[in-house]
Protein backbone atom coordinates (compact mmCIF):
# COMPACT_ATOMS: atom_id res chain seq x y z
CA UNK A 1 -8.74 15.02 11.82
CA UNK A 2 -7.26 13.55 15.03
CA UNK A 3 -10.54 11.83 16.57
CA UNK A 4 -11.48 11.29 12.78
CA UNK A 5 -7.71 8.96 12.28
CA UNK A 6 -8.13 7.69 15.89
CA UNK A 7 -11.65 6.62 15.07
CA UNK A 8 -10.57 5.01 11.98
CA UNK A 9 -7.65 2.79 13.73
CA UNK A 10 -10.34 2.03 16.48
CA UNK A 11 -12.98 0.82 13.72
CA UNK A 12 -10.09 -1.07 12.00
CA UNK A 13 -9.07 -2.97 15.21
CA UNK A 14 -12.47 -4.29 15.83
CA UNK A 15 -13.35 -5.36 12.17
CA UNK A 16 -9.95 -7.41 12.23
CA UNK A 17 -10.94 -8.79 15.87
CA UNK A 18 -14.34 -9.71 14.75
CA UNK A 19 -12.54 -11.52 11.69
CA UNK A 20 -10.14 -13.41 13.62
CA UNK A 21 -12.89 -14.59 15.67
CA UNK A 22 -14.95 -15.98 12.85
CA UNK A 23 -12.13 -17.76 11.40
CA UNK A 24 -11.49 -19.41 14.87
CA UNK A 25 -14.39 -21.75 13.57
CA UNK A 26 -11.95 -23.40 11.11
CA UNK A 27 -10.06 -26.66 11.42
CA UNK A 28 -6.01 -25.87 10.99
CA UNK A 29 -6.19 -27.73 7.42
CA UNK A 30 -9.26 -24.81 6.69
CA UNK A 31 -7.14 -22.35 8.00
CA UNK A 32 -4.32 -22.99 5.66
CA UNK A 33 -6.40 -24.44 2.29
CA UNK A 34 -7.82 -22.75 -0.43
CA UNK A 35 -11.03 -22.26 -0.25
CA UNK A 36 -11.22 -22.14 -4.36
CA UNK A 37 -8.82 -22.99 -6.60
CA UNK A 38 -6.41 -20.20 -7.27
CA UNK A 39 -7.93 -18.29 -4.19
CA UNK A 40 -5.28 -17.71 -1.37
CA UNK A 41 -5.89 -19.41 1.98
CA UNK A 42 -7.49 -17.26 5.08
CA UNK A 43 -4.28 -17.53 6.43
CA UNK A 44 -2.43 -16.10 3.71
CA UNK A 45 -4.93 -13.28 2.97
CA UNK A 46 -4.85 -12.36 7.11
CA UNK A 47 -0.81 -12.65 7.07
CA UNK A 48 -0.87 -10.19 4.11
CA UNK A 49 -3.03 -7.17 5.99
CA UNK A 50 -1.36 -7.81 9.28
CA UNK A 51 2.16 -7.35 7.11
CA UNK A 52 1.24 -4.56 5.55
CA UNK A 53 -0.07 -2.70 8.43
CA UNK A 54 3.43 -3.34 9.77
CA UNK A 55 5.54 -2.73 6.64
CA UNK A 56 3.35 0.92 6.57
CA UNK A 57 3.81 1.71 10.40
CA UNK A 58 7.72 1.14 9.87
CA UNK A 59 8.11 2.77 6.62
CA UNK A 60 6.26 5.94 8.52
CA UNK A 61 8.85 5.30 11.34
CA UNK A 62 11.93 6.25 9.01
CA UNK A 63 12.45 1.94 9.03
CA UNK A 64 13.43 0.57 5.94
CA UNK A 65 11.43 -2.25 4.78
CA UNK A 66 13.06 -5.11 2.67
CA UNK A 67 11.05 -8.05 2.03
CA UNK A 68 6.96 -8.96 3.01
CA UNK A 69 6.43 -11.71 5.61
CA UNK A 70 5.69 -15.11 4.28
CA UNK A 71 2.48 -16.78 5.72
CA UNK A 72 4.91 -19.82 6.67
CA UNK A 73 6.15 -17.40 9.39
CA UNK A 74 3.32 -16.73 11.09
CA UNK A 75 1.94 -20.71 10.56
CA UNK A 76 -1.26 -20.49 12.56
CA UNK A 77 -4.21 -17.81 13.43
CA UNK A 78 -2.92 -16.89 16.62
CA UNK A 79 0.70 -16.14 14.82
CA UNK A 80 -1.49 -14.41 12.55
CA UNK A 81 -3.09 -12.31 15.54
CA UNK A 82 0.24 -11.19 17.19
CA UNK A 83 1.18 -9.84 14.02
CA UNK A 84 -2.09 -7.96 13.57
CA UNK A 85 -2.52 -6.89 17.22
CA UNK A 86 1.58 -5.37 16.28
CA UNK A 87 0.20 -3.37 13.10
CA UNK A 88 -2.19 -1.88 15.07
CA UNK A 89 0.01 -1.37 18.48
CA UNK A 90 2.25 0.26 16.06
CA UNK A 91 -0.56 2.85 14.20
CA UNK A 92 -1.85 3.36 17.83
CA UNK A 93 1.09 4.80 19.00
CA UNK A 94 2.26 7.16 15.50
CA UNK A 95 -1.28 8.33 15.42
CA UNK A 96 -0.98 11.00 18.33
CA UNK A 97 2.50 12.51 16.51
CA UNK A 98 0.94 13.56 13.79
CA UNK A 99 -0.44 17.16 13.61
CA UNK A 100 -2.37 18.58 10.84
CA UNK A 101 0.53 20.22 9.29
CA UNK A 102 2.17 16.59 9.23
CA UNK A 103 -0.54 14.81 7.71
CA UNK A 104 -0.78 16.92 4.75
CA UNK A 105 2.90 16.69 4.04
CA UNK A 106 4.12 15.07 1.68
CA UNK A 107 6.02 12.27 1.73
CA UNK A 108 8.39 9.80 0.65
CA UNK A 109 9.37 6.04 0.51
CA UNK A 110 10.97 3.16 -1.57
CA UNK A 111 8.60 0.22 -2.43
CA UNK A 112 10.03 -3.23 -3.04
CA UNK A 113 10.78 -2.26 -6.61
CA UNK A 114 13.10 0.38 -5.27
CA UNK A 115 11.30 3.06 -6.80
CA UNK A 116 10.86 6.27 -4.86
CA UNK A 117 6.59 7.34 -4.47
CA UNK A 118 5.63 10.20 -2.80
CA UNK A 119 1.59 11.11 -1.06
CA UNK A 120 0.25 12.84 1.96
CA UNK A 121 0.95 11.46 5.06
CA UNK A 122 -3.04 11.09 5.50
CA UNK A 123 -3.46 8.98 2.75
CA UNK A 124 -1.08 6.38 3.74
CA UNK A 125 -3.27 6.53 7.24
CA UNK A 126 -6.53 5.95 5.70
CA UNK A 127 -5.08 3.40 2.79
CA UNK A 128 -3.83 0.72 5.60
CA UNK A 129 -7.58 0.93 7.41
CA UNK A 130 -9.09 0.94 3.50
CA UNK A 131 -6.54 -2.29 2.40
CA UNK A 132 -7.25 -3.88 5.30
CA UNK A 133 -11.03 -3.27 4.79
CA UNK A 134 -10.70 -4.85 1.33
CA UNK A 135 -9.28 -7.76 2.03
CA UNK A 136 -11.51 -8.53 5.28
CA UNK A 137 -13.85 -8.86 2.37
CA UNK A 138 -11.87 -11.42 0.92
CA UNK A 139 -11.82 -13.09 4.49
CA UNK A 140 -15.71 -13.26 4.72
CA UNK A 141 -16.26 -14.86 1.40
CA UNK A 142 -13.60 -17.69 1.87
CA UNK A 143 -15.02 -18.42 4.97
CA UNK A 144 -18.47 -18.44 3.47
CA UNK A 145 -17.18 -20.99 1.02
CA UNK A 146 -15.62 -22.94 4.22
CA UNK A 147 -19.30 -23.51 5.78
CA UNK A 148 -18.33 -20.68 8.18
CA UNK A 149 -20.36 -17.61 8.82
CA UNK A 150 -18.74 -14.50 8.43
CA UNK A 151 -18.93 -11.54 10.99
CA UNK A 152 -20.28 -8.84 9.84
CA UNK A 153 -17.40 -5.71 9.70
CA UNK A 154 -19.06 -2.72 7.68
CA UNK A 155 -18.51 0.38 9.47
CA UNK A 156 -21.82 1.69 10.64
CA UNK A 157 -22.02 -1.47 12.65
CA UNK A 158 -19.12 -0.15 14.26
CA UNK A 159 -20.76 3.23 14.92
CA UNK A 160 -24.12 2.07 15.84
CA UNK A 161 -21.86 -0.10 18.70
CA UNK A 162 -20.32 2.85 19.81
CA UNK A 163 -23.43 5.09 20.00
CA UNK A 164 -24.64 2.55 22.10
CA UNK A 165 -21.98 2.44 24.57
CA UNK A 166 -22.03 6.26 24.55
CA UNK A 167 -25.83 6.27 25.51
């Protein structure tokens, strides 16, 4: 389950760097604009996953976790990056302290509302790589609709890379 979580992270790390390069073809004003009306901007939707892979790492850490980052924090992409490239540092590092016995405990956290939820420790792993998956998704089609063309982040592309490094 190890090399299966570690090859998750790894997958997730590249998809998100293959993002933020693709949305290095936008002006600032793209960056920050909705693409549609009532659609967030690229920078608000890359803000949120780089938060939340944060928010997860610390609540896993024993941290509590107050408030979500506001995409005024982290103003431009390569704000946006730092805060990604700490999500992932942060996963990286937890990933080798859990055993298997961990990852199927159970655990427990507040959300924001205060209230108390409780799941394996694996599922939180493979919901942060899934979220972020979803809303990379959302990423590709605002670009689309900004004139730019999106990288391509579905998995097997991923594992077809690596098989091809390994060979």
């Amino acid at each position: 389950m190890h090399d299966d979580l570690s090859s998750l992270f790894a997958y997730n790390r590249w998809a998100n760097d293959r993002v933020v390069q693709a949305a290095r073809a936008l002006s600032p004003d793209q960056y920050v604009q909705e693409p549609v009306p009532g659609w967030t901007s690229v920078r608000a939707t890359l803000v949120h996953v780089a938060d939340a892979t944060v928010i997860w790492s610390r609540r896993l850490r024993g941290e509590p976790v107050a408030a979500r980052a506001t995409e005024e924090a982290y103003p431009t992409l390569d704000d946006a990056i730092q805060l990604l490239a700490h999500g992932q540092d942060a996963f990286e590092q937890l990933l080798p302290t859990f055993t298997a016995e961990r990852l199927a405990t159970v655990w427990s956290y507040h959300n924001f509302q205060d209230q108390e939820m409780s799941l394996p420790i694996w599922a939180v792993l493979r919901h942060v790589v899934n979220h972020a998956t979803y809303h990379r998704g959302q990423v590709a089609s605002k670009l689309k609709r900004l004139g730019v063309e999106p990288a391509s982040t579905d998995f097997v592309v991923w594992a077809i890379e690596q098989t091809a490094h390994r060979t």
